[in-house]
C-alpha atoms as a PDB file:
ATOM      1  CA  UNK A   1     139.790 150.127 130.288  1.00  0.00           C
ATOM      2  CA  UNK A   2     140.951 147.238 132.059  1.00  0.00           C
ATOM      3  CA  UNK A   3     140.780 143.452 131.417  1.00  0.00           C
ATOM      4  CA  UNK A   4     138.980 142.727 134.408  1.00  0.00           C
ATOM      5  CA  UNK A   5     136.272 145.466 133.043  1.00  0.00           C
ATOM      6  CA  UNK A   6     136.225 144.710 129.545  1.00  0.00           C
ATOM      7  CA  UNK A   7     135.287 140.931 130.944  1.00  0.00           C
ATOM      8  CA  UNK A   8     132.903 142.025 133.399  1.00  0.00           C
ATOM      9  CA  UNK A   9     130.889 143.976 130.555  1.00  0.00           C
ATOM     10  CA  UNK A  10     131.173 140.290 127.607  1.00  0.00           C
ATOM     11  CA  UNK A  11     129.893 138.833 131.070  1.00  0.00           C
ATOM     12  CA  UNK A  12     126.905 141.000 130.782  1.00  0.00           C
ATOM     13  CA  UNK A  13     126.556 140.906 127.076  1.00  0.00           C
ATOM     14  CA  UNK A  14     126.414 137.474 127.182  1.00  0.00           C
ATOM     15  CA  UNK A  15     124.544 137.063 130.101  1.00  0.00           C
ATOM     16  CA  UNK A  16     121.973 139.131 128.209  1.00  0.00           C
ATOM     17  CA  UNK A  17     122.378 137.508 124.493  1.00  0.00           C
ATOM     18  CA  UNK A  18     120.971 134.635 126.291  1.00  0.00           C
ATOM     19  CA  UNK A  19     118.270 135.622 127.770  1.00  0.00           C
ATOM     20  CA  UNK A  20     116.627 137.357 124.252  1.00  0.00           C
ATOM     21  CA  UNK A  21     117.608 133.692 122.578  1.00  0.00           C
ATOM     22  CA  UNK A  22     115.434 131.884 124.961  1.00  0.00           C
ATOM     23  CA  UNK A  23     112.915 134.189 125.320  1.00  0.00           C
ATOM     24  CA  UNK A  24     112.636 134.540 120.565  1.00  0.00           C
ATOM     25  CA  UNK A  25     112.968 130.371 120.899  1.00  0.00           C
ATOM     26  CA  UNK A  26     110.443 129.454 123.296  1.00  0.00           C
ATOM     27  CA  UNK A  27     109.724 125.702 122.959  1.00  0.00           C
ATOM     28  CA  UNK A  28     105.821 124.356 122.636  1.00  0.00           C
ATOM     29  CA  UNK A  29     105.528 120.290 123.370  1.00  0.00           C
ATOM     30  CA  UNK A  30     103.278 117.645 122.359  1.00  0.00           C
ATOM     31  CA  UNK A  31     102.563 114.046 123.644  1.00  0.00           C
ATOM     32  CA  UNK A  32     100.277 111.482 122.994  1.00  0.00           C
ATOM     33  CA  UNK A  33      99.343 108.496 120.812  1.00  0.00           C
ATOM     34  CA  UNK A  34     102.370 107.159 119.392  1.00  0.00           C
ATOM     35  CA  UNK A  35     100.818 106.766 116.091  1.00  0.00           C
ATOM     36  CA  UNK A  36     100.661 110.386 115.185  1.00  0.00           C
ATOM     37  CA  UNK A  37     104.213 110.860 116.935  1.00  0.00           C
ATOM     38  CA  UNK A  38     106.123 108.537 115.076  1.00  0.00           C
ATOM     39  CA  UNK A  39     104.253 108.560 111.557  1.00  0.00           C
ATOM     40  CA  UNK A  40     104.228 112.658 111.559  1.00  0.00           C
ATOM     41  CA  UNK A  41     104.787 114.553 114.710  1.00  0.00           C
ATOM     42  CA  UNK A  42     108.856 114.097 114.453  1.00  0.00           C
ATOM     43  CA  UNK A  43     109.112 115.267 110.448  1.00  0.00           C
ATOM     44  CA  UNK A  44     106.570 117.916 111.688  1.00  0.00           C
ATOM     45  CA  UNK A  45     108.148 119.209 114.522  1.00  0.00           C
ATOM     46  CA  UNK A  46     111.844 119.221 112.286  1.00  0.00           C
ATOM     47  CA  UNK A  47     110.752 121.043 109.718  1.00  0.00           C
ATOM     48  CA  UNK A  48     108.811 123.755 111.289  1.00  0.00           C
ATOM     49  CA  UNK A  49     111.891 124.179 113.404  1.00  0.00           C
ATOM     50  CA  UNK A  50     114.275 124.855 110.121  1.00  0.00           C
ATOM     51  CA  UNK A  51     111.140 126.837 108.973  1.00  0.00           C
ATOM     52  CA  UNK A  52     110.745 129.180 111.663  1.00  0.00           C
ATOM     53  CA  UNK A  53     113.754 128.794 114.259  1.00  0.00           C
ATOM     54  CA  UNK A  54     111.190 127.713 117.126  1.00  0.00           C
ATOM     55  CA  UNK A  55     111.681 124.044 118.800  1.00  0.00           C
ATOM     56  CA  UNK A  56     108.792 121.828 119.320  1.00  0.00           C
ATOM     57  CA  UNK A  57     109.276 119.158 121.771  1.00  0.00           C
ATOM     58  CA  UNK A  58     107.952 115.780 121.014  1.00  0.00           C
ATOM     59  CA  UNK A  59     107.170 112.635 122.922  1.00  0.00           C
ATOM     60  CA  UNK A  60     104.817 109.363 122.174  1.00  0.00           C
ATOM     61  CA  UNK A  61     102.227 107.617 124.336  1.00  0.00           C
ATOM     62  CA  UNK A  62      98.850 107.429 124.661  1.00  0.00           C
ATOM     63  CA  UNK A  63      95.166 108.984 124.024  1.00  0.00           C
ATOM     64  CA  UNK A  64      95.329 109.028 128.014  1.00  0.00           C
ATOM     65  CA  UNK A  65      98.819 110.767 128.101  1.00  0.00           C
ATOM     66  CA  UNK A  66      97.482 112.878 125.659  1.00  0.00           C
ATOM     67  CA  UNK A  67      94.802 114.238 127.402  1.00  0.00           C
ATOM     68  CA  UNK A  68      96.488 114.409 131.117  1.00  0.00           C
ATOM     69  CA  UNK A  69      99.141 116.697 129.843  1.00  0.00           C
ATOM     70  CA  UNK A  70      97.008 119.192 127.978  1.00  0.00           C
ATOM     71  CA  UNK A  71      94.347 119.213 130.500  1.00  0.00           C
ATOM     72  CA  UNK A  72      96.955 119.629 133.386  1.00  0.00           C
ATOM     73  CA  UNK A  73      98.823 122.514 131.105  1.00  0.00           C
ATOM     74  CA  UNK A  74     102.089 120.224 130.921  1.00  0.00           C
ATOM     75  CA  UNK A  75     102.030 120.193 127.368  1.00  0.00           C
ATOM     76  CA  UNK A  76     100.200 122.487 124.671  1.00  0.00           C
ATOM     77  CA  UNK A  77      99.617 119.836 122.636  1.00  0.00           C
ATOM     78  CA  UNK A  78      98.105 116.343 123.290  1.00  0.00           C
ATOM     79  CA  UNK A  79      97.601 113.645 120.299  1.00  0.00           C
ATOM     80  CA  UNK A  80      94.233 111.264 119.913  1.00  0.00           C
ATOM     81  CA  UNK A  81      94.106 108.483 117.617  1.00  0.00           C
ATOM     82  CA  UNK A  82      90.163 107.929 119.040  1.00  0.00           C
ATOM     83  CA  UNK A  83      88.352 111.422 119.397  1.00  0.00           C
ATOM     84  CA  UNK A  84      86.859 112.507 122.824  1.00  0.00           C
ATOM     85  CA  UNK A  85      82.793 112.271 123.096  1.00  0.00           C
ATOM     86  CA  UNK A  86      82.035 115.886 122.341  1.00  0.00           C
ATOM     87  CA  UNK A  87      80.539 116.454 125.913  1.00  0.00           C
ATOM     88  CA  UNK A  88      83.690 115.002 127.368  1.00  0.00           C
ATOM     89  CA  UNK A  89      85.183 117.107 125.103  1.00  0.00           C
ATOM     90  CA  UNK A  90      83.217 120.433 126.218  1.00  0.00           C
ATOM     91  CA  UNK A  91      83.883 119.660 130.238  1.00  0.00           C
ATOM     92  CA  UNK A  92      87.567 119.618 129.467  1.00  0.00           C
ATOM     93  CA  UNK A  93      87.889 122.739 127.157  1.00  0.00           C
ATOM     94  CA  UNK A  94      89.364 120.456 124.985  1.00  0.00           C
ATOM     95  CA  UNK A  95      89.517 121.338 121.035  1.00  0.00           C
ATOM     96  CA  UNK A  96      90.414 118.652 118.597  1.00  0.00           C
ATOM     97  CA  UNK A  97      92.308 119.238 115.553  1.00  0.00           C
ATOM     98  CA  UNK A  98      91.960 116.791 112.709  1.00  0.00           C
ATOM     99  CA  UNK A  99      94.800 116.507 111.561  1.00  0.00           C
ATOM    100  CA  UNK A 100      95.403 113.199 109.633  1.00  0.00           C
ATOM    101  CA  UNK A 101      93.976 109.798 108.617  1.00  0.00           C
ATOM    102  CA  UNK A 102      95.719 106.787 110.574  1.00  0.00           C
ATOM    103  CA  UNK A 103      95.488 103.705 107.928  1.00  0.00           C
ATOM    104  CA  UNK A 104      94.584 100.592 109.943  1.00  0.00           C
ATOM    105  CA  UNK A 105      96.574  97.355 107.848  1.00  0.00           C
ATOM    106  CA  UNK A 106      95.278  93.662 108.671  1.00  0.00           C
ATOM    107  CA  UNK A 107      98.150  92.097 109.122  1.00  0.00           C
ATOM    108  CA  UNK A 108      98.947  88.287 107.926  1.00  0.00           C
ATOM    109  CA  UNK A 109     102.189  86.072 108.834  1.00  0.00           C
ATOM    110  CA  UNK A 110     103.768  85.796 105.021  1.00  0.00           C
ATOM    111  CA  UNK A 111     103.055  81.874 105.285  1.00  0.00           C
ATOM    112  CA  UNK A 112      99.756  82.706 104.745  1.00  0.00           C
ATOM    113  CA  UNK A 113      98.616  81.888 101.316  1.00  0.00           C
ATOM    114  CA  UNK A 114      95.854  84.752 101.328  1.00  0.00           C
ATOM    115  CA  UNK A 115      96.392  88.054  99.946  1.00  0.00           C
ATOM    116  CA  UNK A 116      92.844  89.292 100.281  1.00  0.00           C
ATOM    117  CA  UNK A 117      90.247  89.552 102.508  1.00  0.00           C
ATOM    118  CA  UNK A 118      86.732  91.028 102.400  1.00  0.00           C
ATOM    119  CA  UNK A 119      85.626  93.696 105.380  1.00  0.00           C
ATOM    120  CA  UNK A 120      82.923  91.402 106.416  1.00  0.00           C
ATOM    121  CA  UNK A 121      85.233  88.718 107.291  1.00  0.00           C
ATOM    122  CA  UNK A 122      87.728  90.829 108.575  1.00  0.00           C
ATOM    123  CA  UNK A 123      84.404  91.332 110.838  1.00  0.00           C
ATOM    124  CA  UNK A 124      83.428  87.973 110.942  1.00  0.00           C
ATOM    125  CA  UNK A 125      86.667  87.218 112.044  1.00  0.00           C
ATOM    126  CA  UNK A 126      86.349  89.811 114.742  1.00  0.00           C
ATOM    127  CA  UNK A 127      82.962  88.878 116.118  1.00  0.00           C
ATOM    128  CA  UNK A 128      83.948  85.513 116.113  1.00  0.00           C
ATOM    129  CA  UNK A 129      81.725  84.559 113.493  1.00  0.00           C
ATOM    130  CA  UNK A 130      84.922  82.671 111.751  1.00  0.00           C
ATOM    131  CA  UNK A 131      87.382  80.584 113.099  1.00  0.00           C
ATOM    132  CA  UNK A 132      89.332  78.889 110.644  1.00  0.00           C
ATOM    133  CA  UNK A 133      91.078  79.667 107.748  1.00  0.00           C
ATOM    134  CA  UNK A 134      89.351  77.351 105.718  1.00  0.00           C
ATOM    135  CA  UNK A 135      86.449  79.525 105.587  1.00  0.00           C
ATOM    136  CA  UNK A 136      87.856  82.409 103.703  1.00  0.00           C
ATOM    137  CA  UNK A 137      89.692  80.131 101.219  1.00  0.00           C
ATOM    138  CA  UNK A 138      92.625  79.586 103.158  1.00  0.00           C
ATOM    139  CA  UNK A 139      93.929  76.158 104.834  1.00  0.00           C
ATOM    140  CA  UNK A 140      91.657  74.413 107.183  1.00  0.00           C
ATOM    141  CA  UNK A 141      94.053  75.869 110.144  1.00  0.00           C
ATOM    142  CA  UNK A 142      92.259  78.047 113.403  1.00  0.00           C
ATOM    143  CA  UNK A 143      92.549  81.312 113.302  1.00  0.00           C
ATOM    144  CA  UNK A 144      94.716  82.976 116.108  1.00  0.00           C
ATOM    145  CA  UNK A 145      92.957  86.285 116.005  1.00  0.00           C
ATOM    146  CA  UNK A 146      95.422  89.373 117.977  1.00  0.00           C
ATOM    147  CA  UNK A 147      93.002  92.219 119.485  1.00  0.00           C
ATOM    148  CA  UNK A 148      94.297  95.218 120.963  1.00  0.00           C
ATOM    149  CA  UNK A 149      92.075  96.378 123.238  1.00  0.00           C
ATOM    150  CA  UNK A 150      92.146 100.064 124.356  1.00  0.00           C
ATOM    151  CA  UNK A 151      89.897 103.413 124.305  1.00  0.00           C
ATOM    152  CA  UNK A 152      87.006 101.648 125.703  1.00  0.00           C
ATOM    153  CA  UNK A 153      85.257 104.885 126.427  1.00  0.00           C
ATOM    154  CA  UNK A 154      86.269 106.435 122.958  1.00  0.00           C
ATOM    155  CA  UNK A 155      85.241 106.270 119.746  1.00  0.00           C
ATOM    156  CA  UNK A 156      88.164 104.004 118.619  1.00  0.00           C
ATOM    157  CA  UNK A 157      87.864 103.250 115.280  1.00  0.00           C
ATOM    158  CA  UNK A 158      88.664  99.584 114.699  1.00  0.00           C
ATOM    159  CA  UNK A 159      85.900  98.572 116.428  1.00  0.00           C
ATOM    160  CA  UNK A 160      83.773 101.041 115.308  1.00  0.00           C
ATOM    161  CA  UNK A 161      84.442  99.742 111.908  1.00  0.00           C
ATOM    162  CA  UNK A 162      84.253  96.429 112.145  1.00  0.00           C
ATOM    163  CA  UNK A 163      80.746  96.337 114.237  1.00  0.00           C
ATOM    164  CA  UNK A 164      82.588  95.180 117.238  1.00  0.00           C
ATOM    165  CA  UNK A 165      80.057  96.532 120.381  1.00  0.00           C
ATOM    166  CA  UNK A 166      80.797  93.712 122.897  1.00  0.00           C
ATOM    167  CA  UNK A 167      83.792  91.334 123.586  1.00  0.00           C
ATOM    168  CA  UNK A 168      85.673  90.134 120.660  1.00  0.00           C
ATOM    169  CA  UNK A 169      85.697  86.337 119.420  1.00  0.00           C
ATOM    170  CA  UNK A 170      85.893  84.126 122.442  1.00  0.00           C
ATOM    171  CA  UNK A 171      89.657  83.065 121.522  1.00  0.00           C
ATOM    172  CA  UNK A 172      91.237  85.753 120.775  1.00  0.00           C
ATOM    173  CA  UNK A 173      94.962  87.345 122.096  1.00  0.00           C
ATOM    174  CA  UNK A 174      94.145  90.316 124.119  1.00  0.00           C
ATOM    175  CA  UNK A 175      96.997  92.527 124.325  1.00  0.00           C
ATOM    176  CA  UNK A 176      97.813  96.323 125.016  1.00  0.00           C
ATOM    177  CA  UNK A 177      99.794  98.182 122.490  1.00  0.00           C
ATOM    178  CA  UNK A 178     100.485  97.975 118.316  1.00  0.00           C
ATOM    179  CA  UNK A 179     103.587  95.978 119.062  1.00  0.00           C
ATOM    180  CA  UNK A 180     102.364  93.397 120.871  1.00  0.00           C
ATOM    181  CA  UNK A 181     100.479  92.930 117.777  1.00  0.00           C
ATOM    182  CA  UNK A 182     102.765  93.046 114.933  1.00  0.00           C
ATOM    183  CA  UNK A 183     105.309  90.976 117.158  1.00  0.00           C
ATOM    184  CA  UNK A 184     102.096  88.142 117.665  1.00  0.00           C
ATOM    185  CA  UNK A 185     101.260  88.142 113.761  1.00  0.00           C
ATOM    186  CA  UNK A 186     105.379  87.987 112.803  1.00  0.00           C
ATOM    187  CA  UNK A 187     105.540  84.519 115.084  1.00  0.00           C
ATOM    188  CA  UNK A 188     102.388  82.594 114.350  1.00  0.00           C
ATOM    189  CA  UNK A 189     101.420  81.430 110.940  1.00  0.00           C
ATOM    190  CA  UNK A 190      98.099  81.461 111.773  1.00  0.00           C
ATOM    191  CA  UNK A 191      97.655  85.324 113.172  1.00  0.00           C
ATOM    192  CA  UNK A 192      95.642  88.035 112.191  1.00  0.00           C
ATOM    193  CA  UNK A 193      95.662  91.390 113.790  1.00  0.00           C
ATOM    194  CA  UNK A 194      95.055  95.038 112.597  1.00  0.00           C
ATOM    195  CA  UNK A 195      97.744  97.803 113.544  1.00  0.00           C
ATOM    196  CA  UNK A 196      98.407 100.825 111.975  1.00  0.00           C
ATOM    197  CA  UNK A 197     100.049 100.994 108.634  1.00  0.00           C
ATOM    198  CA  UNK A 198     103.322 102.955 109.804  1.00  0.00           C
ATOM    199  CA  UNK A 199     103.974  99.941 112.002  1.00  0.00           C
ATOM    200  CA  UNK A 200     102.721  96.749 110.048  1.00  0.00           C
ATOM    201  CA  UNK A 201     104.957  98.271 106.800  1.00  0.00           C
ATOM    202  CA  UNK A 202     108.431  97.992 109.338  1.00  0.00           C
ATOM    203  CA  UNK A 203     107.658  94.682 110.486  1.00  0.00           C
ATOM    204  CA  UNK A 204     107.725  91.255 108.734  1.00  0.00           C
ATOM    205  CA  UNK A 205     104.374  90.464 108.271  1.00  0.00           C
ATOM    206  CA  UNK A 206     102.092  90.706 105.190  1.00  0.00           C
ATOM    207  CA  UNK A 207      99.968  93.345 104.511  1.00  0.00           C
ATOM    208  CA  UNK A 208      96.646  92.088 103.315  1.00  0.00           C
ATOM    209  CA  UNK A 209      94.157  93.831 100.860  1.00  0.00           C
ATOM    210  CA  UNK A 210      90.486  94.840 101.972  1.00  0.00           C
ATOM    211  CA  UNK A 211      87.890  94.370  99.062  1.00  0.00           C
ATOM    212  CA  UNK A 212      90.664  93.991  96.856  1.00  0.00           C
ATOM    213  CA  UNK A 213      91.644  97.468  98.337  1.00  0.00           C
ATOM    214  CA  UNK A 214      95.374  98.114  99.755  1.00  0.00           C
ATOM    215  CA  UNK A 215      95.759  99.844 102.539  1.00  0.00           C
ATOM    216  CA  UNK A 216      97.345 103.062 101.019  1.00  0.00           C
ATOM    217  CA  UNK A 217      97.285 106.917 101.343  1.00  0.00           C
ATOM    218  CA  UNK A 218      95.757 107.518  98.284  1.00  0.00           C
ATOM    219  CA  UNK A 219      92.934 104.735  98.518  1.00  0.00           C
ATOM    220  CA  UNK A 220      92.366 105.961 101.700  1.00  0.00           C
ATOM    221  CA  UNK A 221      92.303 109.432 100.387  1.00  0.00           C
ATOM    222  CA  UNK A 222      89.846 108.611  97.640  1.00  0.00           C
ATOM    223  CA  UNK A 223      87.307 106.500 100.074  1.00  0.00           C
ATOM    224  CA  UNK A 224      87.975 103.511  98.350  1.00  0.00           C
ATOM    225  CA  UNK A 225      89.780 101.355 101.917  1.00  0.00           C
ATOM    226  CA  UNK A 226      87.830 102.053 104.884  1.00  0.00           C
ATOM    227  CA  UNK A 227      89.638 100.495 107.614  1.00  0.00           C
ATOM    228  CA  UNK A 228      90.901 104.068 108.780  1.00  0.00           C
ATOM    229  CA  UNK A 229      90.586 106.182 111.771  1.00  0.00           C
ATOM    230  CA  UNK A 230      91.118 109.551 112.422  1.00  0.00           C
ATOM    231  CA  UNK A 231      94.056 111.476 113.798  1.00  0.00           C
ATOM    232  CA  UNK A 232      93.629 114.298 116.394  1.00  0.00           C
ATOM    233  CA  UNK A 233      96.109 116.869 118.118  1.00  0.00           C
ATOM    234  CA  UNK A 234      93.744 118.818 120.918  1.00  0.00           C
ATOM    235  CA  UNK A 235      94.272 121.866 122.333  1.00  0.00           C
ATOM    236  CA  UNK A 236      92.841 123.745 126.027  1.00  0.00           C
ATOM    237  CA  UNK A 237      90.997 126.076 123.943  1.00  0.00           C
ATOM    238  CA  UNK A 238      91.845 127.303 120.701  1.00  0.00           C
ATOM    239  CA  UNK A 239      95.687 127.521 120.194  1.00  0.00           C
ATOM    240  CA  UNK A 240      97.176 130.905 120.404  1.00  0.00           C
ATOM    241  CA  UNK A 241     100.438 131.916 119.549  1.00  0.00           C
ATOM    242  CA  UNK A 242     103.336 129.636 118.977  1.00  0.00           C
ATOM    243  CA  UNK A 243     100.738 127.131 119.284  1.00  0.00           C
ATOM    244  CA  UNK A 244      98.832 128.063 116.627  1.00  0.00           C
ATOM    245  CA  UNK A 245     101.793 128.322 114.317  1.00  0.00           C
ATOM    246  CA  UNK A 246     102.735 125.234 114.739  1.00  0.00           C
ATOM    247  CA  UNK A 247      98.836 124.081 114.199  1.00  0.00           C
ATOM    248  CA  UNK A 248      98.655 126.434 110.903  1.00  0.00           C
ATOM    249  CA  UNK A 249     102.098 124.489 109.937  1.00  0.00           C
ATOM    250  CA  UNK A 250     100.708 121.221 110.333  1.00  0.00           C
ATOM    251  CA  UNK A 251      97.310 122.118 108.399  1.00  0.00           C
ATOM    252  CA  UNK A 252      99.684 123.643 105.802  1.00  0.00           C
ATOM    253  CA  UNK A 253     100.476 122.559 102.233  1.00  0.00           C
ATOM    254  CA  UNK A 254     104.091 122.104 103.403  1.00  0.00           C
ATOM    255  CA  UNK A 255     102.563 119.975 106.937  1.00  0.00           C
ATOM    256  CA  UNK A 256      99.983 117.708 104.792  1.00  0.00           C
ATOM    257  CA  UNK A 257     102.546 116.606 102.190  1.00  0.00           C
ATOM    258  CA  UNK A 258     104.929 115.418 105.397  1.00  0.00           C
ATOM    259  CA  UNK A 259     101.514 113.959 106.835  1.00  0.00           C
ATOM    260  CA  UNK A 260     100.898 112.016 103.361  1.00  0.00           C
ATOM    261  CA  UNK A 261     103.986 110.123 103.174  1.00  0.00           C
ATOM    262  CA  UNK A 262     102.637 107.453 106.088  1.00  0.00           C
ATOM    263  CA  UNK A 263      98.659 108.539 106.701  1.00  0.00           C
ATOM    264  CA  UNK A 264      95.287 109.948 104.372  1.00  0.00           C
ATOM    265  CA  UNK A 265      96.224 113.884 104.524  1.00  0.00           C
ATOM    266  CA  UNK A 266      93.216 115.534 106.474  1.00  0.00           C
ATOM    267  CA  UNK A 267      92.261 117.893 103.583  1.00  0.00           C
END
């Protein structure tokens, strides 16, 4: 046999190799809130790889990227950090997965004396019922109160929480995304905001207690801190195959105990 044939044939075995490998490892993605994707989705997508050899592709966002890219068949797998109205839901063929507890951390500048506040004036403060610090026991300083405002036509769970149905207080910083408000409440001694705990424990602020509560897995867990929302991955329709691995994964033993290291596990 000659070179040139013996070549010609690794050519072909090679040629071949390649195309079982890709077919045995086909990837799955996900995209969406950037909650879920940073505090779980990453570790997830990591291990279930070593686990089972199959590649999950990962990228952050948005509810609204979330939804776009499952209901367009981009992705398999959209993430929610406010759940879909359930006939909004239906129209779509969208299923949501619970799949973890997001812990939502009111967030203090460390000059501020207070350590504790109670959920009605975390409320108060919200509604714009109180405006100075003096009337939770801190200095007689305003209150700069930093509200993200998003997932108006969701169930988002901050304001769902805290009573908020119109407008928030009168002076308070509007802003889009968790980082506006951690960076806000890190450069103003007189900030509040509310973020989610995988954030607010990265940046320098201090993490107040609610009810004399801290915002922790296992309080959360137990029912004891209630600022908390839900964490969704949807589907279009129930998730078959590699999908549905990856969703059995996540619901797992092995999946919840990677889940519990930053969020409430979902069961």
């Amino acid at each position: 046999m000659s070179l040139k044939t013996i070549i010609s044939y690794l050519a072909i075995f090679i040629l071949l190799t390649a195309s079982v490998d890709l077919s045995y490892a086909a990837d799955i993605g996900y995209q969406g809130t950037h909650i879920l994707t940073h505090g779980a989705l990453e570790s997830l997508a990591k291990a279930f790889e070593k686990k089972y050899g199959i590649k999950v592709f990962v990228k952050g966002g948005g509810c609204a990227d979330g939804i776009a890219v499952v209901v367009k068949g981009e992705r398999e797998m959209g993430g929610l950090c406010c759940p879909l109205p359930p006939e909004k839901a239906k129209k779509l063929n969208l299923i949501q997965h619970k799949v973890a507890v997001d812990i939502k951390a009111v967030m203090l500048h460390p000059k501020n004396p207070l350590n504790n506040l109670t959920l009605k004036q975390v409320s108060d403060i919200h509604n714009g019922k109180i405006t100075n610090w003096k009337q939770v026991g801190g200095q007689d300083k305003p209150i700069a109160l930093v509200f993200r405002d998003h997932c108006r036509d969701m169930d988002e769970p901050v304001r769902k929480v805290l009573g908020i149905k119109g407008p928030v207080a009168k002076k308070a910083i509007i802003v889009k995304t968790d980082k506006e408000v951690v960076e806000y409440v890190e450069k103003f001694p007189g900030a509040i905001g509310i973020a989610p705990r995988i954030f607010a424990q990265e940046a320098k602020v201090k993490i107040a207690s609610v009810d004399k509560i801290a915002a922790t897995p296992e309080n959360t867990e137990k029912g004891l801190y209630l600022l908390k929302g839900d964490l969704y991955i949807i589907t279009k329709g129930q998730p078959e195959g590699l999908t549905k691995k990856f969703m059995d994964f996540v619901l797992s033993n092995d999946g919840q105990t990677i889940i519990g290291k930053n969020f409430a596990r979902a069961k």
